[in-house]
Protein backbone atom coordinates (compact mmCIF):
# COMPACT_ATOMS: atom_id res chain seq x y z
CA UNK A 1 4.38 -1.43 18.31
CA UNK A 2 2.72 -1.97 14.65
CA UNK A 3 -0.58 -1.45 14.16
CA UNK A 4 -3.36 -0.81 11.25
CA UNK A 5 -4.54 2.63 11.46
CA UNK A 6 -8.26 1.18 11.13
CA UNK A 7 -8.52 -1.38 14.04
CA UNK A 8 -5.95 -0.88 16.45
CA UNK A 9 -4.48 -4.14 16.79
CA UNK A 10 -1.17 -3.91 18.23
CA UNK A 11 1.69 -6.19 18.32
CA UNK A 12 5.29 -6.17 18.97
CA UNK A 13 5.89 -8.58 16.28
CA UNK A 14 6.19 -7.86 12.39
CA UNK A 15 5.14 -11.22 11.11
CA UNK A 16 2.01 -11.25 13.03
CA UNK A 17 1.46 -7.84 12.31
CA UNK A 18 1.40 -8.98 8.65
CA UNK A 19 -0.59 -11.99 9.22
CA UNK A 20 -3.99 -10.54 10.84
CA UNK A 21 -7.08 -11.16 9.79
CA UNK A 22 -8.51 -8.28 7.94
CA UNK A 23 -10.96 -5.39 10.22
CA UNK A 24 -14.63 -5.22 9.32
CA UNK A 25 -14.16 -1.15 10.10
CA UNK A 26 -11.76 0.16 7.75
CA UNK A 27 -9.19 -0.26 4.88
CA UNK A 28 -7.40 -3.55 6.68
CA UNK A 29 -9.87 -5.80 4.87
CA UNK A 30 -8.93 -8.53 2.93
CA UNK A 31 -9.46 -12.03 2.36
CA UNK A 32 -6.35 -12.79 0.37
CA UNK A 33 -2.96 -12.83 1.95
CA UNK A 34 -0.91 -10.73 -0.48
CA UNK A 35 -2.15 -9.22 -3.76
CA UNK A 36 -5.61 -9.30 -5.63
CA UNK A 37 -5.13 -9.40 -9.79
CA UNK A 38 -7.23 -7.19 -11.90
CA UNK A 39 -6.58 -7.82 -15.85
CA UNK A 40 -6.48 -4.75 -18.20
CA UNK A 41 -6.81 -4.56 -21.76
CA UNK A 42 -3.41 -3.33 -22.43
CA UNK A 43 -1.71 -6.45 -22.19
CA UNK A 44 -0.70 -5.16 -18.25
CA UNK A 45 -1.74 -6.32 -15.11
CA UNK A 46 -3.31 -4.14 -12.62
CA UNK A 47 -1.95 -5.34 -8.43
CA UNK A 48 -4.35 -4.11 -6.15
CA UNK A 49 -1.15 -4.41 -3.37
CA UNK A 50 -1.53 -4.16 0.49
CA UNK A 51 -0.71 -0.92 2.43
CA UNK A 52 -1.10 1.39 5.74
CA UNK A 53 -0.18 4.48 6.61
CA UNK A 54 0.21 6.16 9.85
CA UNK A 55 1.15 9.83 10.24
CA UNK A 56 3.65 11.62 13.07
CA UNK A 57 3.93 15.84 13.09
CA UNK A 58 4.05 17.09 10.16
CA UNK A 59 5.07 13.66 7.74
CA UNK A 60 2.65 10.77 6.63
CA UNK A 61 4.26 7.45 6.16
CA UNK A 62 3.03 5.01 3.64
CA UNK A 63 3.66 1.41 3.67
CA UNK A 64 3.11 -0.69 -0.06
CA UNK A 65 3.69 -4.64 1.12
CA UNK A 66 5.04 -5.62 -2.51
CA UNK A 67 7.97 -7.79 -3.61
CA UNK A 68 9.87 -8.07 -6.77
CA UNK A 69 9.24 -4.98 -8.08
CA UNK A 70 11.90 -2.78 -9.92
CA UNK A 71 12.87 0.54 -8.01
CA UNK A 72 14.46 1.78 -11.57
CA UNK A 73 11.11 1.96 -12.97
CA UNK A 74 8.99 3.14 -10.13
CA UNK A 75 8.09 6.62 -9.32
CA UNK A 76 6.72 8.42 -5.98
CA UNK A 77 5.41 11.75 -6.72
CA UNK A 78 3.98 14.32 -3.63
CA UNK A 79 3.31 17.81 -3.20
CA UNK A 80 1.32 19.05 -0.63
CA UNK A 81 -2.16 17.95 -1.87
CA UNK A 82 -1.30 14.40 -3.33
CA UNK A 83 0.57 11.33 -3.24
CA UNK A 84 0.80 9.64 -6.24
CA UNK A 85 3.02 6.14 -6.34
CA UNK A 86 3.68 3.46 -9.42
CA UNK A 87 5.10 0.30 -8.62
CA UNK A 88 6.28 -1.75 -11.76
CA UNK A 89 6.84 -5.34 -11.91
CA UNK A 90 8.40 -5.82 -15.49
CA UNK A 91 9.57 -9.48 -15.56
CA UNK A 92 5.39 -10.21 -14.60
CA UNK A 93 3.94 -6.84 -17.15
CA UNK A 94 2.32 -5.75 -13.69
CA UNK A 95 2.07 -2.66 -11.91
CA UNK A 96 0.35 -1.33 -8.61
CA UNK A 97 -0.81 2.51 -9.00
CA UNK A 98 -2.29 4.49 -6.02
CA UNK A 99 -3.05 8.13 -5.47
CA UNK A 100 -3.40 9.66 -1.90
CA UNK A 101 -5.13 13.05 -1.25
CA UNK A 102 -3.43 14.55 1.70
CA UNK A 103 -5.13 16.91 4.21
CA UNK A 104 -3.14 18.75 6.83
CA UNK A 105 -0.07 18.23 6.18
CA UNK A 106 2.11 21.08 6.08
C-alpha cells in the first residue's frame, strides 16, 4: 500500500498514488503535477520538488519525486538531528535543497 503521510489515501497502485489530487490537511498539496520554479539571482534555479516520508522503527524514509538529476553532484547529509539533501540538475543550472529536523529517531 502507498500512501501520503497527511491524508491517508491508500492505493495499491504507484501511478495513481502519484497522480492524486493534493490534501487540504497537510504537506500533499499541490496544484501542479511535478515541480514549481522559483528564480534566484545567481543565475540558478531553485525546484521546489515533490516528496513524502513515512517512518518504520527506528529509520525515516524520504521520498524526492525528481528526474534528470545528476547523482555525482548530489549530496544527502544526516545525523541524528537533521536531514539535509541537494539535488542538482546541471544540464538545466537547477537544484532542489531541503532540510529535515528529525525528532525521535534514535
Amino acid at each position: 500500500m502507498k500512501y501520503w503521510s497527511c491524508c491517508q489515501k491508500k492505493t495499491t497502485d504507484f501511478q495513481v498514488f502519484l497522480d492524486q489530487k493534493g490534501c487540504a490537511t497537510g504537506t500533499h498539496l499541490w496544484d501542479e503535477p511535478n515541480e514549481t520554479i522559483v528564480k534566484t539571482s545567481c543565475g540558478r534555479t531553485s525546484l521546489d520538488c515533490r516528496y513524502d516520508w513515512h517512518q518504520t522503527g527506528t529509520q525515516v524514509i524520504v521520498v524526492v519525486y525528481a528526474k534528470e538529476f545528476s547523482p555525482e553532484l548530489s549530496t544527502v547529509l544526516a545525523n541524528g538531528v537533521k536531514l539535509s539533501i541537494n539535488l542538482e540538475f546541471p544540464g538545466k543550472k537547477e537544484y532542489f535543497a531541503k532540510d529535515f529536523l528529525l525528532s525521535g529517531v534514535l
